[in-house]
C-alpha atoms as a PDB file:
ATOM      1  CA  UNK A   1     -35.081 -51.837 -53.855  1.00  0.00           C
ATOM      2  CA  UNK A   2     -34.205 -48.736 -54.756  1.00  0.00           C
ATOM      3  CA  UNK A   3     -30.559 -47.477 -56.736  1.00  0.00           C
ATOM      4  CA  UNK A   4     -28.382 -44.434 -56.136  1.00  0.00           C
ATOM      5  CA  UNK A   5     -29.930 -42.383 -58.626  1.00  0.00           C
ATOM      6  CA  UNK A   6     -33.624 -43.300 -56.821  1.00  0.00           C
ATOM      7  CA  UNK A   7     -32.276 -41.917 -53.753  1.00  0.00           C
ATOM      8  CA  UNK A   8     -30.696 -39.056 -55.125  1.00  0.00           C
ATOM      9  CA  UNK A   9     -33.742 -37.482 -56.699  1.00  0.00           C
ATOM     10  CA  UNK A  10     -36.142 -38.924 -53.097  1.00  0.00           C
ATOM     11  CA  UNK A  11     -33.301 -36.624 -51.194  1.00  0.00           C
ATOM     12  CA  UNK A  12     -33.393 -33.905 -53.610  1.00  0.00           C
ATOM     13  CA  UNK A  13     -37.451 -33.636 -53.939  1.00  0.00           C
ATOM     14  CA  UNK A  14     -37.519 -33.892 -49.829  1.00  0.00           C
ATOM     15  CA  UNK A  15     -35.005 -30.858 -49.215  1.00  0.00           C
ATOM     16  CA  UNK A  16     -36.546 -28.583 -52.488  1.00  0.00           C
ATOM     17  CA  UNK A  17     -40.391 -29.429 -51.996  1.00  0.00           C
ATOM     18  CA  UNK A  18     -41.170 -29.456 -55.032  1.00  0.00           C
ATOM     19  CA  UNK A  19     -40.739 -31.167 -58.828  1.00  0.00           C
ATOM     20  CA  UNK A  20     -39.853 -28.123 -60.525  1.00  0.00           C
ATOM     21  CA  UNK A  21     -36.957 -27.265 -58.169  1.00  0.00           C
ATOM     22  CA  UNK A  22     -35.582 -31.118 -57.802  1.00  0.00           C
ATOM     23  CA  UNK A  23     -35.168 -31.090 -61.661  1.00  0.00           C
ATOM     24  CA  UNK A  24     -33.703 -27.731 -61.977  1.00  0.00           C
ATOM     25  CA  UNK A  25     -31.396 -28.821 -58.730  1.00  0.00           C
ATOM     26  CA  UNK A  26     -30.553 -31.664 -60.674  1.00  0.00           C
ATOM     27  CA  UNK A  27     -30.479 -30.531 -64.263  1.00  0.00           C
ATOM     28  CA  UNK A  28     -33.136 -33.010 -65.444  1.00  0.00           C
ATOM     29  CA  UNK A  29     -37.007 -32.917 -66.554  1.00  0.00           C
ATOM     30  CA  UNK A  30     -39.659 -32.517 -64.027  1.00  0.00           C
ATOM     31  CA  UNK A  31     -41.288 -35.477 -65.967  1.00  0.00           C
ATOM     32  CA  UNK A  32     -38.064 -37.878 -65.285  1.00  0.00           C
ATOM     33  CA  UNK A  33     -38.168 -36.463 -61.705  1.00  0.00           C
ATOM     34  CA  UNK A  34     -41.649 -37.478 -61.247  1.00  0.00           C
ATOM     35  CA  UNK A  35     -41.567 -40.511 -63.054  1.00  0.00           C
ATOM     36  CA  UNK A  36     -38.405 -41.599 -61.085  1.00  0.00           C
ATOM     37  CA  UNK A  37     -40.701 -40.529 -57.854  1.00  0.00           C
ATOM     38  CA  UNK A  38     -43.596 -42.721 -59.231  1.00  0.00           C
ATOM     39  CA  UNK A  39     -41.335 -45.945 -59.296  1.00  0.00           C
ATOM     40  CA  UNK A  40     -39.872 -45.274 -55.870  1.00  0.00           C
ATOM     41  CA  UNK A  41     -43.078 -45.372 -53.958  1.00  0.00           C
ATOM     42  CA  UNK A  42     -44.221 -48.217 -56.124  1.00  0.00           C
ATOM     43  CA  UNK A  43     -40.769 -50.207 -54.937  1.00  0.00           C
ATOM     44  CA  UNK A  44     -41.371 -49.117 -51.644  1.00  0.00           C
ATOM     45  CA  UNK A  45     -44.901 -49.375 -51.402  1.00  0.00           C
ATOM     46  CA  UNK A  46     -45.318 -46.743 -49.172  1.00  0.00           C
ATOM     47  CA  UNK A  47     -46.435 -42.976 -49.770  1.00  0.00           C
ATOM     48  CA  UNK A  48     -43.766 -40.430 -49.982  1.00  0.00           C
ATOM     49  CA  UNK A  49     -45.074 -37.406 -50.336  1.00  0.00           C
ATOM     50  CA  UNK A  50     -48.876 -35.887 -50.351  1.00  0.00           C
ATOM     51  CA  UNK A  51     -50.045 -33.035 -52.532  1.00  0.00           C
ATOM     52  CA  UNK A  52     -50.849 -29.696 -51.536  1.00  0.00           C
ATOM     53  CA  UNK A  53     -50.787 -26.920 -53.886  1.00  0.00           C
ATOM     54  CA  UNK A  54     -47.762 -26.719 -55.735  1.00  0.00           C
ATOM     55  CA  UNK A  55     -46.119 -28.147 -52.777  1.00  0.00           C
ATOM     56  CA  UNK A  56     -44.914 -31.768 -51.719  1.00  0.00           C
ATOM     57  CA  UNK A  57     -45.332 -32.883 -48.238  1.00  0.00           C
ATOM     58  CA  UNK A  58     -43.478 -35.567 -46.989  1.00  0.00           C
ATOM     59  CA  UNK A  59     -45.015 -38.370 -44.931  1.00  0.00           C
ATOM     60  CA  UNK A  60     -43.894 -39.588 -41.812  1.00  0.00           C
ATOM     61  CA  UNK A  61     -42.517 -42.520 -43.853  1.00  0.00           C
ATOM     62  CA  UNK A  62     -40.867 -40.260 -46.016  1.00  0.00           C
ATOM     63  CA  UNK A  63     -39.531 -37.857 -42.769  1.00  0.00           C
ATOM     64  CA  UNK A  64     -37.859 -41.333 -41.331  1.00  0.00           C
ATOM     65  CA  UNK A  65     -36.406 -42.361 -44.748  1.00  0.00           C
ATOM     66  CA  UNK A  66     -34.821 -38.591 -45.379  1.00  0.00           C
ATOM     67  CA  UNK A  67     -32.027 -39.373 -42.669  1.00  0.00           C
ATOM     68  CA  UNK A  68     -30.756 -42.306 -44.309  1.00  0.00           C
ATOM     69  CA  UNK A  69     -30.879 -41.027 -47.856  1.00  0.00           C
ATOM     70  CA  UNK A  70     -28.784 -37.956 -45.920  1.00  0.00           C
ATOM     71  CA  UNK A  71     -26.119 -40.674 -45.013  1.00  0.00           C
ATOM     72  CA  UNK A  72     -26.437 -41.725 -48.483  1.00  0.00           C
ATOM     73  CA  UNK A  73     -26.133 -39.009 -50.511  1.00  0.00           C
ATOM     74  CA  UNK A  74     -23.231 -37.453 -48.358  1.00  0.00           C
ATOM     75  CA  UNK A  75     -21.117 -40.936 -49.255  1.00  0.00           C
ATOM     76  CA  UNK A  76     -21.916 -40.018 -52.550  1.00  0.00           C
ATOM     77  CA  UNK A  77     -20.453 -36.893 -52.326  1.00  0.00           C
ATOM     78  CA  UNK A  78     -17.726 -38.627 -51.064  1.00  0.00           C
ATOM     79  CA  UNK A  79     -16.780 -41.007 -53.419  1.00  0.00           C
ATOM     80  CA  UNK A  80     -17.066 -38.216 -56.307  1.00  0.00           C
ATOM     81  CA  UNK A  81     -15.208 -36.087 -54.766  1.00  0.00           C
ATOM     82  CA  UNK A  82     -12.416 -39.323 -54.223  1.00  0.00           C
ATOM     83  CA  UNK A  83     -13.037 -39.895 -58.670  1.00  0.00           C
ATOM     84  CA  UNK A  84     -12.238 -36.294 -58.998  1.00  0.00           C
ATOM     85  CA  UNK A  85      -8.804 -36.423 -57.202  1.00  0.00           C
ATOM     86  CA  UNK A  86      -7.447 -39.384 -58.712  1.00  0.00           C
ATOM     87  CA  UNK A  87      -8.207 -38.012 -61.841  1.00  0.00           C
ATOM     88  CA  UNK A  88      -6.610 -34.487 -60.816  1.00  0.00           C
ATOM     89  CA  UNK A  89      -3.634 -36.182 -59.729  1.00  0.00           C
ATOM     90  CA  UNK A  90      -2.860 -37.054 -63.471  1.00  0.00           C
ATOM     91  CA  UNK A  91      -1.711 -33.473 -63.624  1.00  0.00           C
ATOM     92  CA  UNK A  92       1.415 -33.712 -62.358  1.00  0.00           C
ATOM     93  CA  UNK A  93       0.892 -31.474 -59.543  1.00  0.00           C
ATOM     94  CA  UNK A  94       1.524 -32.117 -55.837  1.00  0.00           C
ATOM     95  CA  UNK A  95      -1.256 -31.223 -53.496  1.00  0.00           C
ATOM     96  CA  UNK A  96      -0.381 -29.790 -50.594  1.00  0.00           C
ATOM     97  CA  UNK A  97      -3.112 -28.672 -47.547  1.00  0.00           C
ATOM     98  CA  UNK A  98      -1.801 -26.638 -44.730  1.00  0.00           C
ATOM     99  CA  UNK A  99      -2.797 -23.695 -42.196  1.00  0.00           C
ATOM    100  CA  UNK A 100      -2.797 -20.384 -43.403  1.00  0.00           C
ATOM    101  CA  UNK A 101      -0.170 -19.497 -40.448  1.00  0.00           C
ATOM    102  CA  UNK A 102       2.119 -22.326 -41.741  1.00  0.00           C
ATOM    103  CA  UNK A 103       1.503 -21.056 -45.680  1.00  0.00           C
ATOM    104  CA  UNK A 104       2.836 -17.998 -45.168  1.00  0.00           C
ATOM    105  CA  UNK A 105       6.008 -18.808 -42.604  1.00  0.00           C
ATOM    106  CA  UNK A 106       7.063 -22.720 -43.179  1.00  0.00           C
ATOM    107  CA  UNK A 107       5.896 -23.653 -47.019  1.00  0.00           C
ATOM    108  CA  UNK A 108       7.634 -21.453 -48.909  1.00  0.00           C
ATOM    109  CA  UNK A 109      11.014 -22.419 -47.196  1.00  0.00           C
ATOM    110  CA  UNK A 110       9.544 -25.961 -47.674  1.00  0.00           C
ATOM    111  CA  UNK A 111       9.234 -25.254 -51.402  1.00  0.00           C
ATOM    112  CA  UNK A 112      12.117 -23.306 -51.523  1.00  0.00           C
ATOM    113  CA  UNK A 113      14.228 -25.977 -50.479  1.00  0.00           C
ATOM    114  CA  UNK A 114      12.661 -28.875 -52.492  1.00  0.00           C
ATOM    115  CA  UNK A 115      12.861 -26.995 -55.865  1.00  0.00           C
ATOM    116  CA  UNK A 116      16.554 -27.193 -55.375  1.00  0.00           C
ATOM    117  CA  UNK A 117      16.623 -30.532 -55.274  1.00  0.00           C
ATOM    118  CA  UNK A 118      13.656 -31.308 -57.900  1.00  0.00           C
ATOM    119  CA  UNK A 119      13.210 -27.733 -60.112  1.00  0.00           C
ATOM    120  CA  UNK A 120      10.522 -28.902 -62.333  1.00  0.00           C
ATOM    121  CA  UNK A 121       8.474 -29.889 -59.023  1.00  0.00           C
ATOM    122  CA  UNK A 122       4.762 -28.310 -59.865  1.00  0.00           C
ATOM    123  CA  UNK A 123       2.930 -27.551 -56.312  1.00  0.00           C
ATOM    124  CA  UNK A 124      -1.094 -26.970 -55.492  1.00  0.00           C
ATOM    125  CA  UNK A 125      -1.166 -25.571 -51.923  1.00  0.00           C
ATOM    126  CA  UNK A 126      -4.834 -25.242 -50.172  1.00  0.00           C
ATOM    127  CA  UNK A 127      -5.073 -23.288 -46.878  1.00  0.00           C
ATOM    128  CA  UNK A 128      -7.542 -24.318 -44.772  1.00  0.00           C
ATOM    129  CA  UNK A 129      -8.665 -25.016 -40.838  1.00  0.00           C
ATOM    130  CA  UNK A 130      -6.657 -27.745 -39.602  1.00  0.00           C
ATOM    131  CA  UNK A 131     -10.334 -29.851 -39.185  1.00  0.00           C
ATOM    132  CA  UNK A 132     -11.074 -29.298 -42.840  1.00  0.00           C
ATOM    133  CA  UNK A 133      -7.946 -29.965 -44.017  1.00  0.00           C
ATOM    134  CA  UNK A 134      -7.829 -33.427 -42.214  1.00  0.00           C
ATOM    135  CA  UNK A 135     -11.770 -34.211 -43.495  1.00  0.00           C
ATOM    136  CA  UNK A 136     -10.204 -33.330 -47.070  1.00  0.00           C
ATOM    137  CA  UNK A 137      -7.233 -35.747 -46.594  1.00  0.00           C
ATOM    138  CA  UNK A 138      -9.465 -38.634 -45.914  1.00  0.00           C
ATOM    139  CA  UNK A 139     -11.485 -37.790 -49.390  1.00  0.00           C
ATOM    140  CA  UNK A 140      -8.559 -37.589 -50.882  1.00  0.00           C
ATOM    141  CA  UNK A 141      -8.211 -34.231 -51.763  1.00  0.00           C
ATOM    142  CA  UNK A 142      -4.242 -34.026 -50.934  1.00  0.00           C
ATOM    143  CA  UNK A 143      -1.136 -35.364 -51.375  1.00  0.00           C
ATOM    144  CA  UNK A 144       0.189 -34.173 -47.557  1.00  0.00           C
ATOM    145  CA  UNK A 145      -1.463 -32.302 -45.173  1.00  0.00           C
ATOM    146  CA  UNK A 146       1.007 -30.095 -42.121  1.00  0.00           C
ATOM    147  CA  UNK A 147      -1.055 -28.832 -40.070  1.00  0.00           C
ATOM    148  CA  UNK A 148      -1.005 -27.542 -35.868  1.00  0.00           C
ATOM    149  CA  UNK A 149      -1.680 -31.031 -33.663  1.00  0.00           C
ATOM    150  CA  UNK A 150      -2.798 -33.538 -36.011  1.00  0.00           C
ATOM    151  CA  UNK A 151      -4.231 -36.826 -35.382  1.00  0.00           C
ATOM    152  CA  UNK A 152      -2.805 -40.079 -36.972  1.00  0.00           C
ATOM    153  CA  UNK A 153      -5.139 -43.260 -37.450  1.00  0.00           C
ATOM    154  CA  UNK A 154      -4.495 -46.654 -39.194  1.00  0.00           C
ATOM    155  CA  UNK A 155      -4.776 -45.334 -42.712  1.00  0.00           C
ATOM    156  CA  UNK A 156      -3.234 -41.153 -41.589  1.00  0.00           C
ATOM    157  CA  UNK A 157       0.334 -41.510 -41.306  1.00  0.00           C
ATOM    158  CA  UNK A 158       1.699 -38.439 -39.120  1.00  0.00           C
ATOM    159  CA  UNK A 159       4.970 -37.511 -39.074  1.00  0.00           C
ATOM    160  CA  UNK A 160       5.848 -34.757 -36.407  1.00  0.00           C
ATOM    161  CA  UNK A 161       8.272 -31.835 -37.915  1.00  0.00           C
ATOM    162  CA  UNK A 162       8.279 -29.533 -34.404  1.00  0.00           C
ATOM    163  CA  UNK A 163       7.065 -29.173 -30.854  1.00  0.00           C
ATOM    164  CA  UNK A 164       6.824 -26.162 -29.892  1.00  0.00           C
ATOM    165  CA  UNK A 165       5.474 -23.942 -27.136  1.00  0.00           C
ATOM    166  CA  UNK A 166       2.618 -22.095 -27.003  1.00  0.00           C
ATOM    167  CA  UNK A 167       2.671 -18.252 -25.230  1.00  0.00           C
ATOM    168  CA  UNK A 168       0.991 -15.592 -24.294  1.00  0.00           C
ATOM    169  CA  UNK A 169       1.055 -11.960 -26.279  1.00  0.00           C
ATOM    170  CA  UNK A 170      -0.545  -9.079 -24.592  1.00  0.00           C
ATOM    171  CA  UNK A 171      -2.241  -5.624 -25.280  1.00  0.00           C
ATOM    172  CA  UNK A 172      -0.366  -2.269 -24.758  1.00  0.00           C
ATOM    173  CA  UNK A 173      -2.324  -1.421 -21.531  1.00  0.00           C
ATOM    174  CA  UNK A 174      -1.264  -4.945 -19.654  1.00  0.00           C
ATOM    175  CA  UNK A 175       2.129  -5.093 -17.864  1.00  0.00           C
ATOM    176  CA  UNK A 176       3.409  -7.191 -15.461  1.00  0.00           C
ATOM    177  CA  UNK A 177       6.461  -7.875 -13.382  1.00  0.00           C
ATOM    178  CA  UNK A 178       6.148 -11.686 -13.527  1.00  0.00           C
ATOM    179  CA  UNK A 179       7.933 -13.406 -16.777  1.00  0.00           C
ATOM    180  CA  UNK A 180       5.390 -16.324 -16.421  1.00  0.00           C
ATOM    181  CA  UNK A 181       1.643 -15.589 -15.850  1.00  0.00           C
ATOM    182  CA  UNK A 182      -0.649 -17.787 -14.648  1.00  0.00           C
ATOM    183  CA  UNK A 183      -3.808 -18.399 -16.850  1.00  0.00           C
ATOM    184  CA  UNK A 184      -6.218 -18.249 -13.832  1.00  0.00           C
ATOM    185  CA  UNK A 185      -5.210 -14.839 -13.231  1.00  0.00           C
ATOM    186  CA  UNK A 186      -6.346 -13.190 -16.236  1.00  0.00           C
ATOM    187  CA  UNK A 187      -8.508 -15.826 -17.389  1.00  0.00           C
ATOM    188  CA  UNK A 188     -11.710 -12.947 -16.926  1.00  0.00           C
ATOM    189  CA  UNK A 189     -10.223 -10.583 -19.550  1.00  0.00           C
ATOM    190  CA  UNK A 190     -11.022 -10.398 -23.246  1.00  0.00           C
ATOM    191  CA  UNK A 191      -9.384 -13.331 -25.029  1.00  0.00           C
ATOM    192  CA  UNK A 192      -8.870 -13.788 -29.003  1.00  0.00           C
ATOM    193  CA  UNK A 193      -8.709 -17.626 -30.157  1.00  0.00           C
ATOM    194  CA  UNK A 194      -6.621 -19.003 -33.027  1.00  0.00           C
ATOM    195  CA  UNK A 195      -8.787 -21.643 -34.568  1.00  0.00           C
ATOM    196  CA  UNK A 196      -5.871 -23.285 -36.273  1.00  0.00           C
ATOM    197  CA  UNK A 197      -3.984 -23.148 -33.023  1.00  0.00           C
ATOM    198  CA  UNK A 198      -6.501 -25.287 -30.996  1.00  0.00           C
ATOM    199  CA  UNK A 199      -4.320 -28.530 -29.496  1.00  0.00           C
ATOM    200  CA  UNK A 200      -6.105 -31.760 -30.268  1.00  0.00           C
ATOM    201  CA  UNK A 201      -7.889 -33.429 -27.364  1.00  0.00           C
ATOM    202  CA  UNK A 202      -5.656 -36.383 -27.441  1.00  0.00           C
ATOM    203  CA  UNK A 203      -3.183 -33.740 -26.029  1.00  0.00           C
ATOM    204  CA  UNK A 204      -2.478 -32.127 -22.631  1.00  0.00           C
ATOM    205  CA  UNK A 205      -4.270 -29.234 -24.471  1.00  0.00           C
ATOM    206  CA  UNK A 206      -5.679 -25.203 -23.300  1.00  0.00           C
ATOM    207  CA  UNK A 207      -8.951 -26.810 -23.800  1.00  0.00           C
ATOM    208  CA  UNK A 208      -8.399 -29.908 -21.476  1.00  0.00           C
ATOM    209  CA  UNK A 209      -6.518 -27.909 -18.581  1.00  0.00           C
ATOM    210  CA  UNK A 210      -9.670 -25.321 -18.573  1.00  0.00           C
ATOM    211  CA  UNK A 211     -12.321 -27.490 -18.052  1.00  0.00           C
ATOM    212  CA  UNK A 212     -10.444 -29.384 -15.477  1.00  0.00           C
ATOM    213  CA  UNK A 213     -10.103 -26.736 -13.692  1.00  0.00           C
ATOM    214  CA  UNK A 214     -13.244 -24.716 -14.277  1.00  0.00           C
ATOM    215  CA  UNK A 215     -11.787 -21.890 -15.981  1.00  0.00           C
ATOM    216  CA  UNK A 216     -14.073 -20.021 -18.535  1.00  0.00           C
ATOM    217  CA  UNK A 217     -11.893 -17.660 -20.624  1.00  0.00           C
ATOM    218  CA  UNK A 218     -14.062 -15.200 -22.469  1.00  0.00           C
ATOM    219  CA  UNK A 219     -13.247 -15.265 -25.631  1.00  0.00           C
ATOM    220  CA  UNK A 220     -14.477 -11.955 -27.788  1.00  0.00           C
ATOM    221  CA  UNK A 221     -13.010 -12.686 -31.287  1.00  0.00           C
ATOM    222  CA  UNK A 222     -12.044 -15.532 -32.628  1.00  0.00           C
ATOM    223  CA  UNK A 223      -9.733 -15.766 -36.299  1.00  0.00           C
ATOM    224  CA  UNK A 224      -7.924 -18.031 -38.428  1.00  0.00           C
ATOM    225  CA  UNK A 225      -4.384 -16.445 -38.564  1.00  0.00           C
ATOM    226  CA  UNK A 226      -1.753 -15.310 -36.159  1.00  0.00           C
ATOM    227  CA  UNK A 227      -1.219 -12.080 -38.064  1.00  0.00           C
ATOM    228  CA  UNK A 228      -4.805 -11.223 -37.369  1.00  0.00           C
ATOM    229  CA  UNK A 229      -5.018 -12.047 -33.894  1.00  0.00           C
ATOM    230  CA  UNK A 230      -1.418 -10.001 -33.305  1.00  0.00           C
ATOM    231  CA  UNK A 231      -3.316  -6.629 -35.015  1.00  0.00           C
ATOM    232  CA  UNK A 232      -5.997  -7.590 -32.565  1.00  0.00           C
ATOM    233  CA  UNK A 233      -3.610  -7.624 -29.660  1.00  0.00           C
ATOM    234  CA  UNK A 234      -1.661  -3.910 -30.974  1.00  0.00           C
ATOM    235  CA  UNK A 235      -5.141  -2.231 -30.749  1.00  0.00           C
ATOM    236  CA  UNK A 236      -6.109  -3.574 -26.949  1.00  0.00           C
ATOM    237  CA  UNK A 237      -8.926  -6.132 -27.979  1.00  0.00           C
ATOM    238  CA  UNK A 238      -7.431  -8.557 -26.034  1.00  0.00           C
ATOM    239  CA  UNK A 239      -4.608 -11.188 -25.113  1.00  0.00           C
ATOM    240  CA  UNK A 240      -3.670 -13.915 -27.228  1.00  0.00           C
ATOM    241  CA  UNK A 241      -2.190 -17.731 -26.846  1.00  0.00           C
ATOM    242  CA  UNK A 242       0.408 -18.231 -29.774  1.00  0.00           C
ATOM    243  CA  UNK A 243       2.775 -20.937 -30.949  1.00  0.00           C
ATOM    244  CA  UNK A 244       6.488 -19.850 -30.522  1.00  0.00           C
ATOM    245  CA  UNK A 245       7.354 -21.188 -34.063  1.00  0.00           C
ATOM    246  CA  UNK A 246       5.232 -17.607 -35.504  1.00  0.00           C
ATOM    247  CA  UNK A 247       6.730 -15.814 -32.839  1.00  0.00           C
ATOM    248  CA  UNK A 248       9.866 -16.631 -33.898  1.00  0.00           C
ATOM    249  CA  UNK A 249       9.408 -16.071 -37.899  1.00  0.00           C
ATOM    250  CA  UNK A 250       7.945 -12.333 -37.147  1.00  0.00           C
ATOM    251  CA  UNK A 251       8.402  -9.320 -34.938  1.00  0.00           C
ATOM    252  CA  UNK A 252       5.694  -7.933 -32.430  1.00  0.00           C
ATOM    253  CA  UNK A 253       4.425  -4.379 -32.559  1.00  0.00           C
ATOM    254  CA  UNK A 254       6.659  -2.231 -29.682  1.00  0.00           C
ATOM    255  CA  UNK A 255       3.912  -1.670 -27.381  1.00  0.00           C
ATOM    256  CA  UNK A 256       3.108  -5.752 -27.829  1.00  0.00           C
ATOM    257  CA  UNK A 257       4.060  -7.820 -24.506  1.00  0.00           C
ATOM    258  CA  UNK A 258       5.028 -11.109 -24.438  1.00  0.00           C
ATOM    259  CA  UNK A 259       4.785 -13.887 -21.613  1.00  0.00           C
ATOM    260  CA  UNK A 260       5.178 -17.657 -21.337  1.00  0.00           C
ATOM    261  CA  UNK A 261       2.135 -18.725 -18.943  1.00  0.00           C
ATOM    262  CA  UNK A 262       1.039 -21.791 -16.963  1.00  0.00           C
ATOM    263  CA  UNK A 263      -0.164 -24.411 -17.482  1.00  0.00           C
ATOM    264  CA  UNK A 264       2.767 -25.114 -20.227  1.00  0.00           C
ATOM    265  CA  UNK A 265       1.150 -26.035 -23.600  1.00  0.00           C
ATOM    266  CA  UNK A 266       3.212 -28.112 -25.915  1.00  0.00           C
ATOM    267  CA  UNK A 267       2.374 -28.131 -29.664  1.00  0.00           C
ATOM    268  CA  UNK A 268       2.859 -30.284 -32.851  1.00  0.00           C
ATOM    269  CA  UNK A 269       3.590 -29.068 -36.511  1.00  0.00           C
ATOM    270  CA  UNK A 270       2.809 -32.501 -38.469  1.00  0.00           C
ATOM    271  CA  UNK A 271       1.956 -33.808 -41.875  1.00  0.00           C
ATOM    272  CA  UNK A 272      -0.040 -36.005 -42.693  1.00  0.00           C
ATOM    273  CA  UNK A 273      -0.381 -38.484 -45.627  1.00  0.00           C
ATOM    274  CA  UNK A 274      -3.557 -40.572 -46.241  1.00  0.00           C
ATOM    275  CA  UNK A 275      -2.338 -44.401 -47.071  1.00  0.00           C
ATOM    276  CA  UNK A 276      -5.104 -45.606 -48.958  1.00  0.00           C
ATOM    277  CA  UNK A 277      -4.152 -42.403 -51.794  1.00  0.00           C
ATOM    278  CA  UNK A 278      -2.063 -43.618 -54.570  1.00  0.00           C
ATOM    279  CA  UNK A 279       0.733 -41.287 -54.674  1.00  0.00           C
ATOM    280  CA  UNK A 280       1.717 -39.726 -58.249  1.00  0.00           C
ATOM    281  CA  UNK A 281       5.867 -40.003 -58.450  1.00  0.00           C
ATOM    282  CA  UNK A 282       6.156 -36.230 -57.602  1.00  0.00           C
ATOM    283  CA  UNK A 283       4.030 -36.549 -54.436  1.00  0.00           C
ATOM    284  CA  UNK A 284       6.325 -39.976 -53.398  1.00  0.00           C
ATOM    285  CA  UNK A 285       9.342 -37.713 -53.579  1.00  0.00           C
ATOM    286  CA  UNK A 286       7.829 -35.149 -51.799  1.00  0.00           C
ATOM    287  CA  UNK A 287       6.751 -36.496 -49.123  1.00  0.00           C
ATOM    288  CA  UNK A 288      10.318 -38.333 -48.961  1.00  0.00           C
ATOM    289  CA  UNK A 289      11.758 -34.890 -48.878  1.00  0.00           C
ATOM    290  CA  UNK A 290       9.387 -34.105 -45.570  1.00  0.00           C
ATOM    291  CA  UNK A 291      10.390 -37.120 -44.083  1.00  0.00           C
ATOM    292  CA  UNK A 292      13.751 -36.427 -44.555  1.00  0.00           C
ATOM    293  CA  UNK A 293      13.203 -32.662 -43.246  1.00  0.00           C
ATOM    294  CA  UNK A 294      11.672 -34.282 -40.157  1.00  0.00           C
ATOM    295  CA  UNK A 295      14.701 -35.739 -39.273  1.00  0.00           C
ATOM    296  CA  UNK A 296      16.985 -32.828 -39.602  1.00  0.00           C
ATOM    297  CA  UNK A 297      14.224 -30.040 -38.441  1.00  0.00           C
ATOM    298  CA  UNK A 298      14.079 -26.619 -38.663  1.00  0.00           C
ATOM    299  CA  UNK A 299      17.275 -25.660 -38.578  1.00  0.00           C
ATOM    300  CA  UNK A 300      17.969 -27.332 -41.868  1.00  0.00           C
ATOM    301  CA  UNK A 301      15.984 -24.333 -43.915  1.00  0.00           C
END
């Protein structure tokens, strides 16, 4: 049967269509690539590809053996990317992975507060969606993740830091007597989504309350940080839903409302460490020092 390499250049002739671009994709001779081709369907015994022009054109074999080489070369992918982080965690650094929200308001304090206690701490902090910084955790790619509603597994160890409460800011041309709105009621004007605010489904979340209940918010914009969706709200584009831990760490424009609303939407700030990582000393004291911060919370910064 066929090896890694094989597969690589089958996968990597199917997607380019052609020799020349497989070896330049790959960095090798079109001879190798065809010779390597050659063998495959020899192994096989089936036809890969047919000839026409300059072109390759897979067979219906070939079109049913792409998937699988897909599955293949993405665990590939994988398990370089895995080499690459154990040797980058030689370096000394700690790798952190958080929310762009929670990189501006809670790691510096974070970092603040550890250098006190360990000065010649070195740090490597990625901002990211909370999905792709979880999907990075499992290859690897961090030391800690903390992140809005994470999900712990078997090998993800969560540790919850704050719940919080989610809220409602508004443009300058909505007011309203009430001091708790209802989501129904405005749930058919313009809306701007958070990404890295979305609650998890394993929560009572926005998401799962709206579809219960058949509510369709129409959403017009959709960003990655609270201080974007707050400039959003100051020029009228819309309303926004919020955690109350930003809220709190920043001050509204004036003309800026701000409402709790029903249904009441708790949120999680966690981290996350992946078990199966071996931990460089520096990232075992850091994520002792979270641990520890978990316990005392935020008032401890």
């Amino acid at each position: 049967m066929l090896n890694s390499k094989q597969i690589e250049v089958f996968y990597t002739v199917y997607k380019e269509g052609s020799l020349t671009r497989a070896a330049r994709s790959l960095n090798v001779s079109q001879p190798s690539i065809s010779n390597s081709l050659s063998y495959s369907e020899q192994k096989l015994n089936l036809k890969l590809f047919l000839r026409q022009g300059r072109r390759l054109i897979p067979t219906p074999e070939a079109d049913i053996l792409y998937k699988h080489a897909q599955e293949v070369n993405r665990h590939i992918s994988v398990f370089n990317n895995v080499s690459r982080n154990l040797i980058s965690d030689q370096l000394g650094y700690i790798n952190v992975g958080c929310t762009p929200s929670l990189g501006l308001r809670l790691m510096p304090k974070l970092i603040k507060a550890y250098l006190k206690q360990e000065p010649q701490a070195l740090f490597n902090i990625v901002n990211l969606q909370s999905s792709e910084l979880e999907r990075q955790l499992r290859e690897l790619t961090f030391d800690i993740v903390i992140c809005f509603n994470p999900e712990g597994s078997e090998v993800i160890r969560k540790q919850v830091l704050k719940k919080g409460q989610m809220l409602l800011i508004t443009p300058p041309d909505f007011r309203s007597s009430k001091a708790e709105l209802h989501i129904s009621e405005i749930s058919d004007l313009p809306f701007i989504r958070i990404k890295n605010l979305q609650p998890s489904e394993s929560q009572d979340s926005l998401e799962s309350h709206l579809r219960r209940n058949k509510i369709d918010l129409k959403w017009v914009v959709q960003t990655e940080t609270f201080e974007v969706a707050k400039s959003l709200v100051a020029e009228g584009i819309g309303f926004a839903l919020v955690d109350d831990f930003s809220i709190s760490q920043t001050s509204l424009p004036e003309n800026v409302g701000l409402y709790s609303f029903a249904p009441r939407i708790i949120y999680e700030i966690g981290a996350l460490c992946n078990l199966e990582k071996p931990m460089s000393m520096p990232a075992t004291k850091f994520v002792r020092f979270i641990d520890e911060f978990s316990q005392k919370g935020f008032a401890s910064l």
